[in-house]
Protein backbone atom coordinates (compact mmCIF):
# COMPACT_ATOMS: atom_id res chain seq x y z
CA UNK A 1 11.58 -6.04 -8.41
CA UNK A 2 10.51 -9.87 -7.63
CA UNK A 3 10.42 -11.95 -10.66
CA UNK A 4 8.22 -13.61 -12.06
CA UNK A 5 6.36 -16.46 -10.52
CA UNK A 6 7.39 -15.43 -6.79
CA UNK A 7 4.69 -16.08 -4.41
CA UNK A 8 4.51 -13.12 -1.99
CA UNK A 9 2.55 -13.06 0.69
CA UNK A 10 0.44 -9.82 2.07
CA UNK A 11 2.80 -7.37 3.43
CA UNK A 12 6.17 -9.02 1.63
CA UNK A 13 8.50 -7.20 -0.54
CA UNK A 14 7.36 -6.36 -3.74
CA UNK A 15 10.04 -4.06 -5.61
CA UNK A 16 13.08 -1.97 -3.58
CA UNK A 17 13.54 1.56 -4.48
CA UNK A 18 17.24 2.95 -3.94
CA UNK A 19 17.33 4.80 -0.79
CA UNK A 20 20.72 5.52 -0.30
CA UNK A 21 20.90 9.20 -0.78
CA UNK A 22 17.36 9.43 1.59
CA UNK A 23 19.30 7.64 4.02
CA UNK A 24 22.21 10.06 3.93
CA UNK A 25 19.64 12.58 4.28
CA UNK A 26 18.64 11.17 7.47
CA UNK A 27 22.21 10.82 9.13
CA UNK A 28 22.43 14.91 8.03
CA UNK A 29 18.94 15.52 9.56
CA UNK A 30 19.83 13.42 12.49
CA UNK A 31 23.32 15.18 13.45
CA UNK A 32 21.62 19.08 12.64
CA UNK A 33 18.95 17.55 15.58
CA UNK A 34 21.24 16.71 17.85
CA UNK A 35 23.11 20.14 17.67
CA UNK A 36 20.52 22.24 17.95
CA UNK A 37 19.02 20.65 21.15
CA UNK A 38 22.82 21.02 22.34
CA UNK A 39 22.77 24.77 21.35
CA UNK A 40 19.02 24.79 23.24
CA UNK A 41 19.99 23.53 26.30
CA UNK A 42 23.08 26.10 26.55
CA UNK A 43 20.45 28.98 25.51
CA UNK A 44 18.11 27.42 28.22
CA UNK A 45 20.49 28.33 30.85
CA UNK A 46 21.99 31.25 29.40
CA UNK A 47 18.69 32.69 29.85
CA UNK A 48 17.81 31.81 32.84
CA UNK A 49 21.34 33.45 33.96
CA UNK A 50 20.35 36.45 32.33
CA UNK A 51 16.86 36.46 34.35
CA UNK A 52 18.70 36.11 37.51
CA UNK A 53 20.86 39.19 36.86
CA UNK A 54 18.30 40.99 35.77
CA UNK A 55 16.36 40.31 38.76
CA UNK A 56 19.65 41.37 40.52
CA UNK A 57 19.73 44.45 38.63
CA UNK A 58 23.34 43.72 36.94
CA UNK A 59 21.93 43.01 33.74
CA UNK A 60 19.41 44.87 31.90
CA UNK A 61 16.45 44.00 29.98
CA UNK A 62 17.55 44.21 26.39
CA UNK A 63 19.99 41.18 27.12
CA UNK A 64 17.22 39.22 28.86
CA UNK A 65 15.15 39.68 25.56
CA UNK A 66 17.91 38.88 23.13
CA UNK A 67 18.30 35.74 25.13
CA UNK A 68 14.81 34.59 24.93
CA UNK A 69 14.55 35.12 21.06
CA UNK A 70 17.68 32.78 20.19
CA UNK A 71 15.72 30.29 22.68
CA UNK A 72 12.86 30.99 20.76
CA UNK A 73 14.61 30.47 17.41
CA UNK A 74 16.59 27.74 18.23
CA UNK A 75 13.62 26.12 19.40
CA UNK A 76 11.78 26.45 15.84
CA UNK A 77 14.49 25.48 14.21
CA UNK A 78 14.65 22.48 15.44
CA UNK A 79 11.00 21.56 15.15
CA UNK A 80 11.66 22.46 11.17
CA UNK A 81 14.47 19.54 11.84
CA UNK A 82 12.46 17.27 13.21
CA UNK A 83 9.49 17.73 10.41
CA UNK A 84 12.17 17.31 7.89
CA UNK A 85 13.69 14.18 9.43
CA UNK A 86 10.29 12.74 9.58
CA UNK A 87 9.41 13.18 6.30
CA UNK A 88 12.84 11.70 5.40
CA UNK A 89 11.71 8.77 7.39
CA UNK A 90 8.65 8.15 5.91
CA UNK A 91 9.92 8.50 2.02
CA UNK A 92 12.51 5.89 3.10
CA UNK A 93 9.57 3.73 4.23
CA UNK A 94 7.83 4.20 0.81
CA UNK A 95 10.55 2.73 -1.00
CA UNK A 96 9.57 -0.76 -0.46
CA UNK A 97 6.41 -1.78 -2.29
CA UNK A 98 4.64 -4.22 -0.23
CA UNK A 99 2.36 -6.84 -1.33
CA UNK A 100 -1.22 -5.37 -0.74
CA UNK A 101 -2.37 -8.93 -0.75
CA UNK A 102 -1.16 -12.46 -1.21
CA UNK A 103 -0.16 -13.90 -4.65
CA UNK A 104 1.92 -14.30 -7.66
CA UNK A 105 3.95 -11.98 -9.43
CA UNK A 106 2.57 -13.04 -13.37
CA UNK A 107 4.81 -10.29 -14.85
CA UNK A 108 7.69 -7.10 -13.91
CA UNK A 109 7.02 -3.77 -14.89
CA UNK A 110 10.43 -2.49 -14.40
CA UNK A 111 13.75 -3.32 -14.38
CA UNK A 112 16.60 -3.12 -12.06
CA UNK A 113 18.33 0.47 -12.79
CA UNK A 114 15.07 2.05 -14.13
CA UNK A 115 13.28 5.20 -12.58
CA UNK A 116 10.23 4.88 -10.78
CA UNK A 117 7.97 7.53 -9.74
CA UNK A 118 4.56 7.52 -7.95
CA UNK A 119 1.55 5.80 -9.42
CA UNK A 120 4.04 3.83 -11.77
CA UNK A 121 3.13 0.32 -12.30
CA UNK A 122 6.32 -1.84 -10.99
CA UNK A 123 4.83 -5.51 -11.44
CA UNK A 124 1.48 -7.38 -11.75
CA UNK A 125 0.21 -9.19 -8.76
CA UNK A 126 -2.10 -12.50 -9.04
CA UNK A 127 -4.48 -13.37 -6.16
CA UNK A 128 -3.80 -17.27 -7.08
CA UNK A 129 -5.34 -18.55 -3.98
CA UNK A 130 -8.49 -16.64 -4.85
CA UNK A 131 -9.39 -17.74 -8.34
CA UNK A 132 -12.50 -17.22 -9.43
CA UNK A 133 -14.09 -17.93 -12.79
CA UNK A 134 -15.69 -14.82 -15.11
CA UNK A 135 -18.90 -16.44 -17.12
CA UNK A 136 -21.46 -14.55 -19.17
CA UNK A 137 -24.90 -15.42 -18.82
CA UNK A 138 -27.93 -15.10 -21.15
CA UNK A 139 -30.24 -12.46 -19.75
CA UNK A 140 -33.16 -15.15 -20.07
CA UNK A 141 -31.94 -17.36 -16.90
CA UNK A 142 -31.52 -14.28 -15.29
CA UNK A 143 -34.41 -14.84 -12.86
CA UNK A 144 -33.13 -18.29 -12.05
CA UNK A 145 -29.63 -16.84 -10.33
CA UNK A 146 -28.76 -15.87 -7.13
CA UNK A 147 -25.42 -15.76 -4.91
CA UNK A 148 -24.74 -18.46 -2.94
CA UNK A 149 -26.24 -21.11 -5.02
CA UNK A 150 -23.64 -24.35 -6.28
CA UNK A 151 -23.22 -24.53 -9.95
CA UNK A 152 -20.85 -27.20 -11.52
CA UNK A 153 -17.63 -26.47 -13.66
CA UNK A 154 -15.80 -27.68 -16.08
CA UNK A 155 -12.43 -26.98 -15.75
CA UNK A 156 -10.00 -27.86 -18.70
CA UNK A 157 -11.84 -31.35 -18.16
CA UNK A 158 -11.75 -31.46 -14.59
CA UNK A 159 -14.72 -31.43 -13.29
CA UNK A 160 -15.89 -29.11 -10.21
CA UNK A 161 -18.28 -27.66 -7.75
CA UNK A 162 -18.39 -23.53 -7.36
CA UNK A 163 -20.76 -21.11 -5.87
CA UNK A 164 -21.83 -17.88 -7.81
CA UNK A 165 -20.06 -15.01 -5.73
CA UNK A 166 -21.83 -11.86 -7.61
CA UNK A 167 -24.09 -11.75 -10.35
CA UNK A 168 -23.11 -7.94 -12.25
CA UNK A 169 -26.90 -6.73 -13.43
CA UNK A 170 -25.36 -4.75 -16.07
CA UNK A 171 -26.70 -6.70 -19.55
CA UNK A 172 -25.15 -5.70 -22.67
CA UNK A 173 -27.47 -4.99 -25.61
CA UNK A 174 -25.59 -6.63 -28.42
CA UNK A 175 -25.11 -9.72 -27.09
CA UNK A 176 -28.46 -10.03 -24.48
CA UNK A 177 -25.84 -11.51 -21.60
CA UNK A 178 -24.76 -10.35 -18.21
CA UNK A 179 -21.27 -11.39 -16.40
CA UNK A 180 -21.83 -13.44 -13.04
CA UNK A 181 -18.58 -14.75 -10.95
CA UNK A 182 -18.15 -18.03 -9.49
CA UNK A 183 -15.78 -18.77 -6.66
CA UNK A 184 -13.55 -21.79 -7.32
CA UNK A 185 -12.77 -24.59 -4.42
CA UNK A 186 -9.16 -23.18 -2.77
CA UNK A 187 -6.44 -25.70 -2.69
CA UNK A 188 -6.49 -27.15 -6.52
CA UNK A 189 -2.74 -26.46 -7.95
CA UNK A 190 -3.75 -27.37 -11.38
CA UNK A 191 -5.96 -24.73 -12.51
CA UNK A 192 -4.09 -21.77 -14.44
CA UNK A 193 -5.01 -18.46 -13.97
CA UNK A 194 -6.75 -17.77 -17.98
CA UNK A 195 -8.03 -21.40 -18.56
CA UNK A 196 -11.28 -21.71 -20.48
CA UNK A 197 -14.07 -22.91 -17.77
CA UNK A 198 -17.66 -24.42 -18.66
CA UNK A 199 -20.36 -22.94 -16.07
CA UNK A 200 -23.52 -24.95 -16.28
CA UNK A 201 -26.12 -22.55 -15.04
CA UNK A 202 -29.51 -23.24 -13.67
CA UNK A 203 -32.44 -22.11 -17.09
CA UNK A 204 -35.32 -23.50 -14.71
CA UNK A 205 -36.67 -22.99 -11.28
CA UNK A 206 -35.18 -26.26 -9.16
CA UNK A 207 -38.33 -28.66 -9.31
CA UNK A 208 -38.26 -32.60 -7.26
């Protein structure tokens, strides 16, 4: 599993499941293939002999039929090969967990030598280069908000310029607010994913 504080990119490595044994699996899949389209082949022409004598007359049609079911059989069998050395693949595939997007790790889930299993959580992934800052608004300016408009921010002291992303029109009795989202500037290294931001939010229609 990456460690913590490795920047991944979308697609990278995330965590590396052991796939030794599946790979072993695939070498026996892989040889069983390869020796029943040899044992195919040979049934191929054995039948097709056996149609050519019977066509002759020196064989009969009982032997002609016996050869066409082992074709037959063969031939299933190794399509049930084939599906099991595909699905061999594909596990083998799923034991890297890939970046879905581009970020930080901020924490591992598991540690080398643990078991994993689907839908367990192997490490926490931060969008960094997406930040965007979670503010709850009084429901009064409510009326005065809309996406796409500049607010200024207050971040840790530094001062900055974001635009309100979504505004979430679900209030919450208690405390008469609603949570609206404001996309940060990209490129500024200093602000730390959890840092307490000021919104200054618009309580007026914009008069000159």
């Amino acid at each position: 599993v990456a460690e913590a504080g490795t920047k991944l990119a979308a697609g990278d490595a995330l965590a590396r499941v052991d796939d030794r044994l599946l790979k072993l699996e695939l070498r026996q899949y892989e040889a069983q293939i390869k020796s029943l389209q040899s044992q195919l082949a040979f049934q191929e022409r054995e039948l097709e002999r056996q149609r050519q004598l019977a066509e002759r007359g020196t064989a009969t049609i009982v032997k002609l039929e016996e050869a066409n079911s082992r074709r037959d059989v063969l031939a299933q069998d190794l399509v049930r090969a084939q599906a099991s050395r595909d699905r061999t693949q594909l596990e083998i595939e799923r034991t890297v967990v890939k970046a879905p997007f581009a970020g930080q790790v901020a924490e591992r889930m598991l540690e080398v030598g643990e078991y994993s299993a689907p839908g367990v959580k192997v490490a926490r992934l931060v969008a960094v280069d997406q930040v965007e800052v979670r503010a709850q608004a009084p429901v009064s300016i409510a009326r005065h908000l809309s996406e796409g408009i500049s607010v200024s921010l207050d971040v840790e002291g530094q001062p900055a310029q974001g635009k309100v992303t979504r505004i979430i029109g679900i209030g919450e009795a208690q405390s008469r607010t609603f949570e609206v989202r404001v996309a940060l500037p990209r490129g500024e290294a200093n602000w730390i994913v959890g840092s307490a931001v000021k919104v200054g939010l618009p309580s007026a229609t914009a008069e000159q």
